[in-house]
N, C-alpha and C. Protein backbone atom coordinates (compact mmCIF):
# COMPACT_ATOMS: atom_id res chain seq x y z
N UNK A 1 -17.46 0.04 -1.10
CA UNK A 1 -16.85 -1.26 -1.11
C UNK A 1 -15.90 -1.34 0.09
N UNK A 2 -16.10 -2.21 0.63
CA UNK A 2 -15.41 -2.51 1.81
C UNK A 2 -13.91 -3.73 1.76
N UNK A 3 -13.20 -3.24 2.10
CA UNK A 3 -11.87 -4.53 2.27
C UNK A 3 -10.99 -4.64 3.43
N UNK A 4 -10.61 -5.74 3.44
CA UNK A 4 -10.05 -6.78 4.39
C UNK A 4 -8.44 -7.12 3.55
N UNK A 5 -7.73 -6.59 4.88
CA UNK A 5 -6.25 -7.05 4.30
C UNK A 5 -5.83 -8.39 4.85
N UNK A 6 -5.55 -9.01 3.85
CA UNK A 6 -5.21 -10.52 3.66
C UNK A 6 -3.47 -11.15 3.78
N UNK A 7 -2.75 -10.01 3.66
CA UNK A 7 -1.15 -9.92 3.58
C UNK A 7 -0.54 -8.81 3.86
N UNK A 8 0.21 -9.02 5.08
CA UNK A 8 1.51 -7.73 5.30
C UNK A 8 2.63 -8.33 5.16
N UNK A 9 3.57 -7.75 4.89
CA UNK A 9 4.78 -7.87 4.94
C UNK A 9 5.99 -6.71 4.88
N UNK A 10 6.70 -7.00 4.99
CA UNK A 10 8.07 -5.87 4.63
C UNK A 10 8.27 -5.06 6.02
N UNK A 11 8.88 -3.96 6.01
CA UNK A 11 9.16 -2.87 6.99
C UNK A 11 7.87 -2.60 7.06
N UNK A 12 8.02 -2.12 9.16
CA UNK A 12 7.03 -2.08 9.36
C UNK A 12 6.84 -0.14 9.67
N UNK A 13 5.76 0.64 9.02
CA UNK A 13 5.96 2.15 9.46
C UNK A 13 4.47 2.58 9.62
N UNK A 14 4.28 3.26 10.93
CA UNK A 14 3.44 4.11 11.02
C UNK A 14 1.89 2.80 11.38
N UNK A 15 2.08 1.74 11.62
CA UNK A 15 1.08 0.46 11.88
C UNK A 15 1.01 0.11 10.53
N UNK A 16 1.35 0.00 9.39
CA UNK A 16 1.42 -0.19 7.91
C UNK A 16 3.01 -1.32 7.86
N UNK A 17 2.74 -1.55 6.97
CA UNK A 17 4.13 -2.27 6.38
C UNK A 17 3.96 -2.03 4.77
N UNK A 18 5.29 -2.33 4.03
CA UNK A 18 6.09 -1.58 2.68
C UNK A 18 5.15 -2.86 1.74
N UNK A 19 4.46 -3.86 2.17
CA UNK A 19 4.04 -4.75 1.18
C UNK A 19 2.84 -5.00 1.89
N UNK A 20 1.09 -4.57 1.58
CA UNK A 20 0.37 -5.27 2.08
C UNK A 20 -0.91 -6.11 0.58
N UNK A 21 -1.57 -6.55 1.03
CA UNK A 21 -2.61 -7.37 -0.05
C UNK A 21 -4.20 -6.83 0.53
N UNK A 22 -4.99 -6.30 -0.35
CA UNK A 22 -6.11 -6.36 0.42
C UNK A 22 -7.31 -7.01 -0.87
N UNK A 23 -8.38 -7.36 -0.16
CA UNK A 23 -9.48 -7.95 -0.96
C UNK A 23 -11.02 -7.88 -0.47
N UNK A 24 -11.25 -7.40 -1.53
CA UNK A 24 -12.80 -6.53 -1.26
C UNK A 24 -13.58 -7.84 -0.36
N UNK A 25 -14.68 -7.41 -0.04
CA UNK A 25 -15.33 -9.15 1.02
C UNK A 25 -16.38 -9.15 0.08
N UNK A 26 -16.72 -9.08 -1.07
CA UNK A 26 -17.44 -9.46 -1.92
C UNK A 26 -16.58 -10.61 -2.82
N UNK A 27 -14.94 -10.07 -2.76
CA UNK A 27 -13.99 -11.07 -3.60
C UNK A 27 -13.86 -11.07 -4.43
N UNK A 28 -14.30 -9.50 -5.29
CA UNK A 28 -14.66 -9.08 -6.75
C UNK A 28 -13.12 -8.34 -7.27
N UNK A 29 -12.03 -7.89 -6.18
CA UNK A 29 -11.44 -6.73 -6.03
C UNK A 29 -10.62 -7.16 -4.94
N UNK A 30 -9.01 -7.25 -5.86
CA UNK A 30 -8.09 -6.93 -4.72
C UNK A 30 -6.91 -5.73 -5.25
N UNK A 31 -6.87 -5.13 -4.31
CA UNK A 31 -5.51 -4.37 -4.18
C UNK A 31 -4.09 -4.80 -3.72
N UNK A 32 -2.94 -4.34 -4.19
CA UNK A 32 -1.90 -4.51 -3.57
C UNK A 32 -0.91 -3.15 -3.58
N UNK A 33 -0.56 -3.68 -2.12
CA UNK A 33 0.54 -1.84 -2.31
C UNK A 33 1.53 -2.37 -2.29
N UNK A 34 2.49 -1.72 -2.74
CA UNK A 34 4.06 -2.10 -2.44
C UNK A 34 5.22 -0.61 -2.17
N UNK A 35 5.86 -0.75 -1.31
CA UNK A 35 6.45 0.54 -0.92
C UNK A 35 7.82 0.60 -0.56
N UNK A 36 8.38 1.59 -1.24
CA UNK A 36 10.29 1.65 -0.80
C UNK A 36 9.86 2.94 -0.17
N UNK A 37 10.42 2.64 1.50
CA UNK A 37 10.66 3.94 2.09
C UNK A 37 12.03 4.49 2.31
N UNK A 38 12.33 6.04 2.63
CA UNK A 38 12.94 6.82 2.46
C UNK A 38 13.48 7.32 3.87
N UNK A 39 14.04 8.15 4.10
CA UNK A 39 14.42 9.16 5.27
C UNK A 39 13.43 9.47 6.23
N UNK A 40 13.74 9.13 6.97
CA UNK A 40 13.15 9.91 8.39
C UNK A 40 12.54 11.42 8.18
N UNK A 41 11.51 11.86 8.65
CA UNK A 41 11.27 13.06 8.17
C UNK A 41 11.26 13.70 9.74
N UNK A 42 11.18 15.26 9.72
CA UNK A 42 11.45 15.91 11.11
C UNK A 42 10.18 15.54 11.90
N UNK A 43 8.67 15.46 11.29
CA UNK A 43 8.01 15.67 12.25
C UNK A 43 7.11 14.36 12.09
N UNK A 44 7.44 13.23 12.77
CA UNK A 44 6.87 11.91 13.02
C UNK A 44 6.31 11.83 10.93
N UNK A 45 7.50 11.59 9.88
CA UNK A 45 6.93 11.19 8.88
C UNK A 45 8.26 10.18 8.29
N UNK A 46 7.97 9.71 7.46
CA UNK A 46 9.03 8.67 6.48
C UNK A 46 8.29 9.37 5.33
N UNK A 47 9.72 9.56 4.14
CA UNK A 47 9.79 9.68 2.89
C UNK A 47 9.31 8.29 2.33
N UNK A 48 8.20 8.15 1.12
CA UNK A 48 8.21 7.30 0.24
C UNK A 48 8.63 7.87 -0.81
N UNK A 49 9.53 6.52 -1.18
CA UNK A 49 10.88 6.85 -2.27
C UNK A 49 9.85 6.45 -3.56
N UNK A 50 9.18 5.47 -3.99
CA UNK A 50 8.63 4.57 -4.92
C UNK A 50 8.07 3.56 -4.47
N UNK A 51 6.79 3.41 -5.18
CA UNK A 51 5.62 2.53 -5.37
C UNK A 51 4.86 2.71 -5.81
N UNK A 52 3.86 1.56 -5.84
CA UNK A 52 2.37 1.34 -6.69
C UNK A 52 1.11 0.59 -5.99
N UNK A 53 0.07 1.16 -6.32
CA UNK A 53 -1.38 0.79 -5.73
C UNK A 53 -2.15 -0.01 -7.14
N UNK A 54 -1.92 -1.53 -7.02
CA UNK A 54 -2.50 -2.30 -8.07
C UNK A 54 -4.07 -2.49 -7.99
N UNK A 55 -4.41 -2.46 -8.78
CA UNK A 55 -6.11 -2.47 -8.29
C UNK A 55 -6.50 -3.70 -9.02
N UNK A 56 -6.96 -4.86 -8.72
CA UNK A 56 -7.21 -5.97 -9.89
C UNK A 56 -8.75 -6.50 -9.67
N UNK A 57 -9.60 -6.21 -10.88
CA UNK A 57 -11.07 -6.48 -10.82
C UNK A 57 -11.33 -7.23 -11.84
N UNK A 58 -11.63 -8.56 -11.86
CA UNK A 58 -11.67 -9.42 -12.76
C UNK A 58 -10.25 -9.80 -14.14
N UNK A 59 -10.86 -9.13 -15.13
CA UNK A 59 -9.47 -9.26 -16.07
C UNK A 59 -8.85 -7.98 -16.53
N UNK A 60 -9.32 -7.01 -15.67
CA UNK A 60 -8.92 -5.60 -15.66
C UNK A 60 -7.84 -5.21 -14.29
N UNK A 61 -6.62 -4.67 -14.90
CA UNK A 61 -6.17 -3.89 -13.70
C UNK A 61 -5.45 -2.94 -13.77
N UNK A 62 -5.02 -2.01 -12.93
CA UNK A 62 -4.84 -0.80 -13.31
C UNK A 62 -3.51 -0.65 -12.31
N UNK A 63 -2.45 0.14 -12.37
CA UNK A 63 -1.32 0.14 -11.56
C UNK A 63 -0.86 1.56 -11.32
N UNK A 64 -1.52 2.68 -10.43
CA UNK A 64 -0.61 3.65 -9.85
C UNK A 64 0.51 3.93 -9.00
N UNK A 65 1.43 5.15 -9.28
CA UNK A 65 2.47 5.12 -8.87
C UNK A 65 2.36 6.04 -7.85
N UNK A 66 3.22 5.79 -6.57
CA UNK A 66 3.17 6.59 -5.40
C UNK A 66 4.77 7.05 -5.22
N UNK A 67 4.18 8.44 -4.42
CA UNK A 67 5.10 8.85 -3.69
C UNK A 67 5.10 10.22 -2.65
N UNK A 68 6.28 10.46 -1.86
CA UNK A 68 5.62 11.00 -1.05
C UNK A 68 6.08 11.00 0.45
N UNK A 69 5.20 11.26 1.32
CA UNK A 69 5.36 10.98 2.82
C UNK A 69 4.35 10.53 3.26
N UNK A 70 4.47 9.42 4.23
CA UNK A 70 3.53 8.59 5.17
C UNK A 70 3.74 9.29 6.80
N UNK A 71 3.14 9.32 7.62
CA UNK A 71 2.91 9.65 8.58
C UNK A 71 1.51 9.43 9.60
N UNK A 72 2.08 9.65 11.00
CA UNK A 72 0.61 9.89 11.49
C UNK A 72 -0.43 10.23 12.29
């Protein structure tokens, strides 16, 4: 399945930003991320403090939690 991001927003890190929207090109399936970043890390990374990867497919959706480091 292939997708197309439809919305960025927020801080921008690493060519990413802390809020984006994406939606499958069938239109069956969209995702949304949302992200609080953290500290500078030593070697070209940012801490993610908290977030979630929404997955929404019809009347089903599912909401994981992230965290971590982004980099790249």
């Amino acid at each position: 399945m292939q997708f197309e991001r439809i919305q960025s927003s927020g801080q921008s890190f690493y060519g990413q930003t802390t809020s984006q929207i994406f939606r499958s090109q069938d239109g069956t399936t969209t995702v949304q991320v949302r992200l609080s970043l953290g500290a500078v890390g030593e070697i070209e990374s940012v801490a993610v403090k908290e977030g979630f990867i929404r997955v929404i497919k019809g009347d089903k959706e599912i909401s994981i939690p992230v965290v971590g480091d982004a980099g790249c």
